[in-house]
N, C-alpha and C. Protein backbone atom coordinates (compact mmCIF):
# COMPACT_ATOMS: atom_id res chain seq x y z
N UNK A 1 173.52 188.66 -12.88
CA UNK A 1 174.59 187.67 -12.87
C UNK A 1 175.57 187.99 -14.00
N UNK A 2 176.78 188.10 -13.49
CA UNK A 2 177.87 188.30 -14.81
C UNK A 2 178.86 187.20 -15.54
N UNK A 3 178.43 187.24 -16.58
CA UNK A 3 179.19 186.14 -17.39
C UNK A 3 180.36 186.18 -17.23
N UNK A 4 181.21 185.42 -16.65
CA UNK A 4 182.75 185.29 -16.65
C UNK A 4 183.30 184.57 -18.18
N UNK A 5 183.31 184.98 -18.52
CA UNK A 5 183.81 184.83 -20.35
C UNK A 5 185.05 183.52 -20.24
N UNK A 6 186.18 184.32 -19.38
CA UNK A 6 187.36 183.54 -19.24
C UNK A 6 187.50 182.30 -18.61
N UNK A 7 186.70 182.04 -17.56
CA UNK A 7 186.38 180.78 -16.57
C UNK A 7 185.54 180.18 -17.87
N UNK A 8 184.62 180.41 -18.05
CA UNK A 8 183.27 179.83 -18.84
C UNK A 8 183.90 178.84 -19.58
N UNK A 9 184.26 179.59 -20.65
CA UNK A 9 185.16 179.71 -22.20
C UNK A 9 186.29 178.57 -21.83
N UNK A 10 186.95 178.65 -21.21
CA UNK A 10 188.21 177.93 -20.79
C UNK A 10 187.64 176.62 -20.72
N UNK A 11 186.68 176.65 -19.49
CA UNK A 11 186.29 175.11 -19.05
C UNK A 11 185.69 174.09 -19.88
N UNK A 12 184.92 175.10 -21.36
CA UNK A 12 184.16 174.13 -21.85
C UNK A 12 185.51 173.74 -22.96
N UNK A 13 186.32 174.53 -23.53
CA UNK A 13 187.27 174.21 -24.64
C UNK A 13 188.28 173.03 -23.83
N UNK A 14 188.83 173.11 -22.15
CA UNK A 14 188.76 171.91 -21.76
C UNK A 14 188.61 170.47 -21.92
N UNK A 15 186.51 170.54 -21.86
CA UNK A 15 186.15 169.77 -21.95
C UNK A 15 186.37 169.09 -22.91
N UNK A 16 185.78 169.50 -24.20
CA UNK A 16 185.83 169.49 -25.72
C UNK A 16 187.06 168.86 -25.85
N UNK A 17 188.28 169.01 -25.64
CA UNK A 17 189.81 168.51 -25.49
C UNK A 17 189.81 167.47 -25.15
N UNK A 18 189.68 167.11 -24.29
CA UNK A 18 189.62 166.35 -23.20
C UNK A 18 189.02 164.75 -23.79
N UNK A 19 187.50 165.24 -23.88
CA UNK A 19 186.28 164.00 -24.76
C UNK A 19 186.46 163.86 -25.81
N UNK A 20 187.38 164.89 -26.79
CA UNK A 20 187.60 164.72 -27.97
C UNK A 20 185.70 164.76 -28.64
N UNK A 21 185.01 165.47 -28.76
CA UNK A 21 184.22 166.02 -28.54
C UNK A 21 183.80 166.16 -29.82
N UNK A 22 184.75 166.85 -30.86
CA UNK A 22 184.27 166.98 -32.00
C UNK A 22 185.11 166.02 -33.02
N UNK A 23 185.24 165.02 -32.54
CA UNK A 23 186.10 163.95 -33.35
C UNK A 23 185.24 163.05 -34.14
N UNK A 24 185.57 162.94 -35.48
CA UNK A 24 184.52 162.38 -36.48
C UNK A 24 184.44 160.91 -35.75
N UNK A 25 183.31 160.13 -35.57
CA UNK A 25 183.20 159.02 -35.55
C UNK A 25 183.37 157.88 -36.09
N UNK A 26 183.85 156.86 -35.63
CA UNK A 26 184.91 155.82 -36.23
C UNK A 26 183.50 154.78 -36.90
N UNK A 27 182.34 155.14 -36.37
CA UNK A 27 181.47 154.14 -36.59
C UNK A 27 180.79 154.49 -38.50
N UNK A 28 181.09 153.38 -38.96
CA UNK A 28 181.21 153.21 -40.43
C UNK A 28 179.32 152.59 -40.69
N UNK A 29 179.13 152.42 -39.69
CA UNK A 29 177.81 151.48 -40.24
C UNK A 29 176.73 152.66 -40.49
N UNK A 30 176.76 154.01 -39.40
CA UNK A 30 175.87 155.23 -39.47
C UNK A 30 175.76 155.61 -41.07
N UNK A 31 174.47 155.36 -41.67
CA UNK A 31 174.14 156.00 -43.35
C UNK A 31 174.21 157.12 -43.04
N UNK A 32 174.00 157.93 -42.24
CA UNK A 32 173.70 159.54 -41.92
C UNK A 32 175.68 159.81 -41.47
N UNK A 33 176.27 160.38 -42.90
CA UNK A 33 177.41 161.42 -43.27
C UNK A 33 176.96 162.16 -43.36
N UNK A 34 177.98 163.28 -43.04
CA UNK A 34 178.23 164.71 -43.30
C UNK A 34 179.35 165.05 -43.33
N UNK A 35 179.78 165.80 -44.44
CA UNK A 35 181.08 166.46 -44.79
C UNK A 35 181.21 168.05 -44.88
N UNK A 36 181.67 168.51 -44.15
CA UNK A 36 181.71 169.74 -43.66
C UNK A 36 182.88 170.74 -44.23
N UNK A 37 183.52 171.47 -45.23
CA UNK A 37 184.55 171.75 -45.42
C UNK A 37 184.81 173.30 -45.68
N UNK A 38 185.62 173.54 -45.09
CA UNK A 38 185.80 175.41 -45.00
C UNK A 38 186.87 175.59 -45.78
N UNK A 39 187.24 176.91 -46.09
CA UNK A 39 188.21 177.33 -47.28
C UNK A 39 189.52 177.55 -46.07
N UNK A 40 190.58 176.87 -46.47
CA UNK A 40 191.62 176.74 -45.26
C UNK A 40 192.22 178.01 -45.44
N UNK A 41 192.36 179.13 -44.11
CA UNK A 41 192.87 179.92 -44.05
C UNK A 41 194.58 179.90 -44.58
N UNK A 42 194.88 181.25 -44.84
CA UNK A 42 196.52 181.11 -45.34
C UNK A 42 196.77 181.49 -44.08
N UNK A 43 198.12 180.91 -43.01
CA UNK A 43 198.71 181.44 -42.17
C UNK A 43 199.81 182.33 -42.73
N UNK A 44 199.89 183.21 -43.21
CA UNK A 44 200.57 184.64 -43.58
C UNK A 44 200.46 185.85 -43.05
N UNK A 45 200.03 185.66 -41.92
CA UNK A 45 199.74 186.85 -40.55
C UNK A 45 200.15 186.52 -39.50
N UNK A 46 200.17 187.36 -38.55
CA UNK A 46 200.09 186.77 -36.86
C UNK A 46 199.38 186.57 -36.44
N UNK A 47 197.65 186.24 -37.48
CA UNK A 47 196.83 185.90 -36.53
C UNK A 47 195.41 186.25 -37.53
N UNK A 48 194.70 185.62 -36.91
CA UNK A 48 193.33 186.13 -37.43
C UNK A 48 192.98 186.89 -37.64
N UNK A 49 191.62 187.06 -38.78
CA UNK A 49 191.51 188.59 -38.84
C UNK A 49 189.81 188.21 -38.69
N UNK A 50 189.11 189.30 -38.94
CA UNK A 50 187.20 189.18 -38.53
C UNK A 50 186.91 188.35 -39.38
N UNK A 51 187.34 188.25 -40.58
CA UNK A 51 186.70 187.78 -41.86
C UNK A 51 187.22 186.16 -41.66
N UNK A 52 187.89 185.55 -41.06
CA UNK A 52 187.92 184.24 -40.71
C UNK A 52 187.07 183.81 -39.85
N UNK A 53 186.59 184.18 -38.53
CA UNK A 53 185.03 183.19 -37.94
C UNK A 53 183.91 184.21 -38.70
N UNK A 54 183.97 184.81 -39.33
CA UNK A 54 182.80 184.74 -40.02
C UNK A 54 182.26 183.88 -40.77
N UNK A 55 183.02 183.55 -41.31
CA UNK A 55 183.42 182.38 -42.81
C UNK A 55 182.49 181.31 -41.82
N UNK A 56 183.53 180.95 -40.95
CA UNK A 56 183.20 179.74 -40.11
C UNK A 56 182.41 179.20 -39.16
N UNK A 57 182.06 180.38 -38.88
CA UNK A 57 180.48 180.49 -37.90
C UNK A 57 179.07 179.58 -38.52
N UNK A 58 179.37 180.13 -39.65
CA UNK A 58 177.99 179.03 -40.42
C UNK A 58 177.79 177.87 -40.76
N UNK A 59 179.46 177.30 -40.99
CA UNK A 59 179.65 176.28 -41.11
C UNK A 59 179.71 174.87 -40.24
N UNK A 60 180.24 176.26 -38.99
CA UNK A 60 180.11 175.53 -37.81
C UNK A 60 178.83 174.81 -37.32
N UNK A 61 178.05 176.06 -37.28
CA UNK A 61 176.81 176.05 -37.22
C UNK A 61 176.03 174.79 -37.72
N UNK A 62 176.33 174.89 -39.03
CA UNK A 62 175.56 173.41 -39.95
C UNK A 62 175.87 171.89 -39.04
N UNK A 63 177.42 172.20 -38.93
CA UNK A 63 178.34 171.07 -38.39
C UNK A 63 177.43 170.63 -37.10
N UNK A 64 177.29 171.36 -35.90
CA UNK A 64 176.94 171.08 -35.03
C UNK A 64 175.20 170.21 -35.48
N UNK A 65 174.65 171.48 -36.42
CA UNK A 65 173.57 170.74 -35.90
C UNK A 65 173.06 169.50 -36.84
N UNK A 66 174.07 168.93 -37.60
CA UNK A 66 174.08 167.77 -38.54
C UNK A 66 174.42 166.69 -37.33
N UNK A 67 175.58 166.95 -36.65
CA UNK A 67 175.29 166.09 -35.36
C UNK A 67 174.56 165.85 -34.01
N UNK A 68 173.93 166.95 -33.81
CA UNK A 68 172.67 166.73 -33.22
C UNK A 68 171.38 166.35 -33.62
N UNK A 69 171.56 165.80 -35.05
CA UNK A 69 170.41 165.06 -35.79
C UNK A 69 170.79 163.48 -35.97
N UNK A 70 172.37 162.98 -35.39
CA UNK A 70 172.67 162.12 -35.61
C UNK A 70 173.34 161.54 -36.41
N UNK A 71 174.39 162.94 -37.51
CA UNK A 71 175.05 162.39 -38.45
C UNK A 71 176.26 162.08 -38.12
N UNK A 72 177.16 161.39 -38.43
CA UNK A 72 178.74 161.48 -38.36
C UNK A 72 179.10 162.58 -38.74
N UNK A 73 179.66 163.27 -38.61
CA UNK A 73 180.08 164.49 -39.07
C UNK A 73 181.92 165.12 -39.36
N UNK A 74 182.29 164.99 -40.43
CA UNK A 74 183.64 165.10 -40.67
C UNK A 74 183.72 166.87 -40.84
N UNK A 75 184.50 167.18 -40.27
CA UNK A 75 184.83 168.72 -40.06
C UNK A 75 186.39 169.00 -39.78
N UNK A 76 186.67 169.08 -40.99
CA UNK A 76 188.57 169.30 -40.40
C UNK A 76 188.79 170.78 -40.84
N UNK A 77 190.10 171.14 -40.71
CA UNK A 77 190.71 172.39 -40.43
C UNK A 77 192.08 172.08 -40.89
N UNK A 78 192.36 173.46 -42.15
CA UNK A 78 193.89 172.86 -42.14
C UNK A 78 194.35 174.21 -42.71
N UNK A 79 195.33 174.51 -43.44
CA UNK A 79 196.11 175.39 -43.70
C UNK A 79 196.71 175.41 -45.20
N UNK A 80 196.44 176.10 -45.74
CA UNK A 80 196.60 176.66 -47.01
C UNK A 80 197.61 177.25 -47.20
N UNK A 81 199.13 176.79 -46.53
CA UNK A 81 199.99 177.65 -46.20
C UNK A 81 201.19 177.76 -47.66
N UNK A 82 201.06 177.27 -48.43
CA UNK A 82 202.09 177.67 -49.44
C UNK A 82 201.68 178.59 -50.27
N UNK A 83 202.80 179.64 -50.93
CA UNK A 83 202.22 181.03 -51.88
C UNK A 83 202.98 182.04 -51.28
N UNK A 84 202.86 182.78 -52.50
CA UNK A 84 203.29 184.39 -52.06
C UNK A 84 202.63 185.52 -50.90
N UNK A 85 201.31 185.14 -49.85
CA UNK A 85 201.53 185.69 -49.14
C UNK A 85 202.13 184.94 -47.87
N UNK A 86 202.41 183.36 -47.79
CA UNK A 86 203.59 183.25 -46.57
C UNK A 86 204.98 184.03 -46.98
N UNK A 87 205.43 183.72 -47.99
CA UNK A 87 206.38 184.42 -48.47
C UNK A 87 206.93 185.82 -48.49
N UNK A 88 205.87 186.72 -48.69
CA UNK A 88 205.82 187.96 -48.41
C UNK A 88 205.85 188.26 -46.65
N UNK A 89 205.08 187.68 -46.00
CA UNK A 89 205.19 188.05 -44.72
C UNK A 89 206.84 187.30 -44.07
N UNK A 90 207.04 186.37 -44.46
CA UNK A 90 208.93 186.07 -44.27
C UNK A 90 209.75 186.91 -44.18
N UNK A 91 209.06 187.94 -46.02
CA UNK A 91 210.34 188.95 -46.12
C UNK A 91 210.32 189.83 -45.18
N UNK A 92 208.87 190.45 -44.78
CA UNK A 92 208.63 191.51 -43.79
C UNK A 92 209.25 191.30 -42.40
N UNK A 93 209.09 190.14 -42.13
CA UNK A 93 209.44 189.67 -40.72
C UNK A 93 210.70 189.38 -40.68
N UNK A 94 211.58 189.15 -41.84
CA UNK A 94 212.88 188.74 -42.18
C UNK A 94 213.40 187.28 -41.75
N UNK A 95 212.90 186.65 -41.59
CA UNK A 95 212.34 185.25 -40.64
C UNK A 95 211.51 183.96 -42.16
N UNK A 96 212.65 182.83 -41.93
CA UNK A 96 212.67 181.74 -43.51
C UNK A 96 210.68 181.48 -43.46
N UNK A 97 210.47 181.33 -44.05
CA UNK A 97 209.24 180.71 -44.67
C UNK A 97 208.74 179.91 -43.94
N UNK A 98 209.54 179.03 -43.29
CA UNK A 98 208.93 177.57 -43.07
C UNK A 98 209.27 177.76 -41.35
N UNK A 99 209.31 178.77 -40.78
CA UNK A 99 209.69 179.07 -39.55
C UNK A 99 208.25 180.08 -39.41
N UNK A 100 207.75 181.06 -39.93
CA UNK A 100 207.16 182.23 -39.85
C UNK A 100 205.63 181.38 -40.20
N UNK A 101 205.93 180.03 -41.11
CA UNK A 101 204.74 179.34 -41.17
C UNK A 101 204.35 178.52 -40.22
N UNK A 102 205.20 177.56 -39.52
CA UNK A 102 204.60 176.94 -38.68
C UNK A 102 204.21 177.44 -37.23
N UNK A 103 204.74 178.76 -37.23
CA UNK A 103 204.32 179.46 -35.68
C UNK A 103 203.41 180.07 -36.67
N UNK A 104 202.33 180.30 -37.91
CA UNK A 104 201.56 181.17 -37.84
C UNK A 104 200.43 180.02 -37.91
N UNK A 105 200.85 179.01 -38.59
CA UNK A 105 199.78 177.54 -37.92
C UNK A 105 199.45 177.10 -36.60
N UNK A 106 199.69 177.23 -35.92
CA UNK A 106 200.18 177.27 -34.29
C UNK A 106 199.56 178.44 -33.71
N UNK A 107 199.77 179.65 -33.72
CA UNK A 107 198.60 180.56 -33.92
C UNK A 107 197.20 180.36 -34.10
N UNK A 108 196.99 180.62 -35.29
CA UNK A 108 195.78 180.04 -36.12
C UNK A 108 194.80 179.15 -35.14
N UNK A 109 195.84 178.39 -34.91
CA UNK A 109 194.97 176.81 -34.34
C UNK A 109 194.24 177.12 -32.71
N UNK A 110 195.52 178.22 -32.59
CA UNK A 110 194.88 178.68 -30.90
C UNK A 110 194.37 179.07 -30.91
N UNK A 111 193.93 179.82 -32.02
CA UNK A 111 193.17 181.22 -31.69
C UNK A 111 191.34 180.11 -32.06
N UNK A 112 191.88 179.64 -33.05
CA UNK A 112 190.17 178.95 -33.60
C UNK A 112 190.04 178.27 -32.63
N UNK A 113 191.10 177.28 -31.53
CA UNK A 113 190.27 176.72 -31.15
C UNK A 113 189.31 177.91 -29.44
N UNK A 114 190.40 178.78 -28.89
CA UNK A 114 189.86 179.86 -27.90
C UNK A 114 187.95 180.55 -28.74
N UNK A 115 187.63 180.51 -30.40
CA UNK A 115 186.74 180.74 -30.45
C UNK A 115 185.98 179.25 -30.33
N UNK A 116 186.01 178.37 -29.99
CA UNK A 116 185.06 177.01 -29.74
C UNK A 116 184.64 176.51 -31.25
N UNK A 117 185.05 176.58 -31.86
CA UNK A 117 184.36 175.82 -33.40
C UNK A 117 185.07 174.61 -33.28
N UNK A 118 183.83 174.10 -33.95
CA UNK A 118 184.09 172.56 -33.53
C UNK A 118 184.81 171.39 -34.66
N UNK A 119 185.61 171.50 -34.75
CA UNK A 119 186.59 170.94 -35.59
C UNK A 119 187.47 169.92 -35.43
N UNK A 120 187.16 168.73 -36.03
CA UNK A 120 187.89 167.66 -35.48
C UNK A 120 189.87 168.06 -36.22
N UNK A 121 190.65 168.00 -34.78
CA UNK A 121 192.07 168.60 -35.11
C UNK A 121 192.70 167.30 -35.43
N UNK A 122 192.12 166.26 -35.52
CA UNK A 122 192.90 164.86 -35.41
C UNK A 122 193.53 164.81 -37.05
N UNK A 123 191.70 165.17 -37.92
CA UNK A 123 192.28 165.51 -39.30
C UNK A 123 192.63 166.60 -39.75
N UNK A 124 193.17 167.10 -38.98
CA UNK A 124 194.15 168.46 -39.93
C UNK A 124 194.90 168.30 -40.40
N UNK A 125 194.62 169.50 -41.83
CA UNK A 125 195.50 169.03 -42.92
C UNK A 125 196.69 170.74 -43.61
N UNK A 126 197.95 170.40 -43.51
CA UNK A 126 199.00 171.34 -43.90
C UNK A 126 199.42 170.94 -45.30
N UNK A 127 199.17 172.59 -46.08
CA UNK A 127 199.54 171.94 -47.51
C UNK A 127 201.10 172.18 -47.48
N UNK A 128 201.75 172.26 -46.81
CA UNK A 128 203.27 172.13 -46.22
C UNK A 128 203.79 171.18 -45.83
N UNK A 129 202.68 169.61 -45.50
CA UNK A 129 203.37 168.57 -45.59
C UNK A 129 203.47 167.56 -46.37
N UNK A 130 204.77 166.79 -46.62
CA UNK A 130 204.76 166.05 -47.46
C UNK A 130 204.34 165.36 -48.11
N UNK A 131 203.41 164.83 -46.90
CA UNK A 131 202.00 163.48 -47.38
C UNK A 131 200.67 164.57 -48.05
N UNK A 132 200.75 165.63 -48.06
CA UNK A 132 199.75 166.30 -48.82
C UNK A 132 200.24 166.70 -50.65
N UNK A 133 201.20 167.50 -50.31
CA UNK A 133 201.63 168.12 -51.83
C UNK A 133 202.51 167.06 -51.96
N UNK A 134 202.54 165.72 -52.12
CA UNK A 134 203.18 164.52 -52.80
C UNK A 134 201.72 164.07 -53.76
N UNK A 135 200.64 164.41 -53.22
CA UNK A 135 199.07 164.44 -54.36
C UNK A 135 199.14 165.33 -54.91
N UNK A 136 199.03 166.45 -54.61
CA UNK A 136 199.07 167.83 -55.60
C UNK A 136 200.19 167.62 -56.73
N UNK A 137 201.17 167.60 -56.27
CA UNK A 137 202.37 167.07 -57.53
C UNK A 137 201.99 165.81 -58.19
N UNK A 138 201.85 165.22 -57.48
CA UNK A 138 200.76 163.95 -58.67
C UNK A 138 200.06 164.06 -59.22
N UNK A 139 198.86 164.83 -58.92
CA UNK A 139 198.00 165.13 -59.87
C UNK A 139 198.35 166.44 -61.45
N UNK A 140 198.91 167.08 -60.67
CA UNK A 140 199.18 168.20 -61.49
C UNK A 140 200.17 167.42 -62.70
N UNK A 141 201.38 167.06 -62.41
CA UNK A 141 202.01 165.92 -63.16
C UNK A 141 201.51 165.43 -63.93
N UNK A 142 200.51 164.58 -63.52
CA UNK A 142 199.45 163.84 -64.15
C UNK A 142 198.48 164.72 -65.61
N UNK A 143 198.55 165.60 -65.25
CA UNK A 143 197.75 166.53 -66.22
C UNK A 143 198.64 167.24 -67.45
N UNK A 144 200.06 166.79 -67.03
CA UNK A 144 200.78 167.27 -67.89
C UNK A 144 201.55 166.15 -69.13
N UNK A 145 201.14 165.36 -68.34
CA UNK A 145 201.64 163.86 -69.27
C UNK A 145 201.02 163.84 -70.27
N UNK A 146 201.18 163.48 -71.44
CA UNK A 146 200.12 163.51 -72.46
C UNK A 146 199.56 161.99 -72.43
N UNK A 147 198.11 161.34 -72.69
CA UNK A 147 197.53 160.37 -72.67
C UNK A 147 196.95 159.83 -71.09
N UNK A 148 197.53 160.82 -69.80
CA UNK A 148 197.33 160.73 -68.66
C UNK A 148 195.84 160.95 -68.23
N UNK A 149 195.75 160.94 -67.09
CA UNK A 149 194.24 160.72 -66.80
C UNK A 149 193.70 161.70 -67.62
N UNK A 150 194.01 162.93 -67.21
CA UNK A 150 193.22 163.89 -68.18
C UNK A 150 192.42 163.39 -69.20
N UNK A 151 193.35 162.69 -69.98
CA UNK A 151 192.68 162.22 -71.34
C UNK A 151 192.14 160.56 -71.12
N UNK A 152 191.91 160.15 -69.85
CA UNK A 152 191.47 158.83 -70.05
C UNK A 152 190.16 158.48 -69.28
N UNK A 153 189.26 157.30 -69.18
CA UNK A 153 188.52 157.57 -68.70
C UNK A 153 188.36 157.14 -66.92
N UNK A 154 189.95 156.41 -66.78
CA UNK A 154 189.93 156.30 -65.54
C UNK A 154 189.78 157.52 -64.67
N UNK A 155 190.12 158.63 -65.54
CA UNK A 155 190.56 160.24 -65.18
C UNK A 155 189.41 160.72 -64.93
N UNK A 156 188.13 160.00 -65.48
CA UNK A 156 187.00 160.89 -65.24
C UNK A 156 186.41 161.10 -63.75
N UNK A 157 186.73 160.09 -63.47
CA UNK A 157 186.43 160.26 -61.48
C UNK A 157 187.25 161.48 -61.05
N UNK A 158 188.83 162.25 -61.73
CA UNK A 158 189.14 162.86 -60.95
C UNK A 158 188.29 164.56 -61.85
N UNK A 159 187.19 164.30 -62.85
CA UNK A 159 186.96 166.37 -62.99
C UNK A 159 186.22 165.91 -62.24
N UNK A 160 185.45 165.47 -61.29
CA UNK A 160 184.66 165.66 -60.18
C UNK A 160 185.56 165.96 -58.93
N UNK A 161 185.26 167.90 -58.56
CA UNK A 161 186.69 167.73 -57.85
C UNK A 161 185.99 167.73 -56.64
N UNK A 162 184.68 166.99 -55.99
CA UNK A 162 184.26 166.53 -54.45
C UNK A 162 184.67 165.45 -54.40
N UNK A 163 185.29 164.49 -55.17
CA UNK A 163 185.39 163.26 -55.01
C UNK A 163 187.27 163.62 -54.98
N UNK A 164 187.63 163.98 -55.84
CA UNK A 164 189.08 164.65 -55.66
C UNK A 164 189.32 164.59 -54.47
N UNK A 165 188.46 165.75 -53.58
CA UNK A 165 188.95 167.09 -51.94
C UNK A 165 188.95 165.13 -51.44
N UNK A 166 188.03 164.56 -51.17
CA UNK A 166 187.45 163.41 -50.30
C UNK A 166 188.99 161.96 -50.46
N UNK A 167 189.06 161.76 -51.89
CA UNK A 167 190.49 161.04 -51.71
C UNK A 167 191.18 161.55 -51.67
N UNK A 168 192.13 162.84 -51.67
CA UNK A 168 192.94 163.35 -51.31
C UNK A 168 192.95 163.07 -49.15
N UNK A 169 192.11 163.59 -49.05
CA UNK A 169 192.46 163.40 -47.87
C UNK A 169 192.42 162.03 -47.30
N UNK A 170 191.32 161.05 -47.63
CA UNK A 170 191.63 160.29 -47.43
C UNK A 170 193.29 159.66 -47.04
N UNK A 171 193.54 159.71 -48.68
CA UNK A 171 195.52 159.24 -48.87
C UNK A 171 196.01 160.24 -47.95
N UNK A 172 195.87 161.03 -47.25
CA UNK A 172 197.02 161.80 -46.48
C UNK A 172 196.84 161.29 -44.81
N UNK A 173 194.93 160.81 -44.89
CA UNK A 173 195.09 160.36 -43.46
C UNK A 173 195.47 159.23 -42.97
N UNK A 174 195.70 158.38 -44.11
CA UNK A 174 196.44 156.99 -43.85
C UNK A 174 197.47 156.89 -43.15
């Protein structure tokens, strides 16, 4: 019997679409969390390279089977897109920054989701949009003020930077 890859593949990423499948659960009362978080690729290519589902294969992996034990499971996907290598690939391509980035996010997104990892897309997060690096500039700001959190002890919640990644996104998914 021969595996049809393309029929197969297609129908279940479909599905997954469709049921919203890997969408974190709204139900707050489940004690059994899981937070799942991968190092967000830079879109500064046309595309993936091997060393991205490698990364993500394991993680995936965990992801899935934290919810087949019954956890909620938060798993987002986002883009690491500001820096000198979007920039560099602009110049190459001769094509503005913010044009060469959002078709290489767009990319990206097709291509991860054609490999099936299961990633809720509802919370994806672009460090290219406003509601994201309006925290990063706050915080960083913040560190430059003198008497600012840094130095206070309301500040101490933020050197714990898991509690940081967790309200940050929070404030962006509001």
């Amino acid at each position: 019997m021969e595996y049809n890859f393309k029929e197969i593949e297609k129908k279940w990423q479909k599905y997954w679409e469709e049921n919203q499948t890997f969408k974190t659960p709204e139900d707050l009362t489940n004690p059994k969390k899981c937070y799942v978080l991968d190092m967000f690729p830079y879109p500064s290519g046309a595309g993936l390279h091997v060393g991205h589902p490698e990364g993500y294969t394991a993680t995936d992996i965990y992801a899935r089977y934290k919810r087949m034990n019954g956890y909620n499971v938060l798993h987002p996907m986002g883009w690491d897109a500001f820096g000198l290598p979007a920039e560099q690939y602009a110049i190459q391509t001769g094509t503005h920054p913010s044009v060469t980035t959002k078709n290489n996010c767009e990319t990206f997104k097709r291509q991860i989701k054609e490999l099936g990892l299961s990633y809720d897309w509802e919370k994806e997060i672009n460090t290219t949009d406003p509601k994201y690096y309006k925290w990063t500039q706050w915080i960083l700001s913040s560190f430059l003020i003198p008497g600012s959190m840094r130095n206070s002890r309301k500040g101490d919640l933020f050197q714990n930077s898991k509690f940081l990644k967790i309200y940050l996104i929070q404030e962006i998914l509001k």
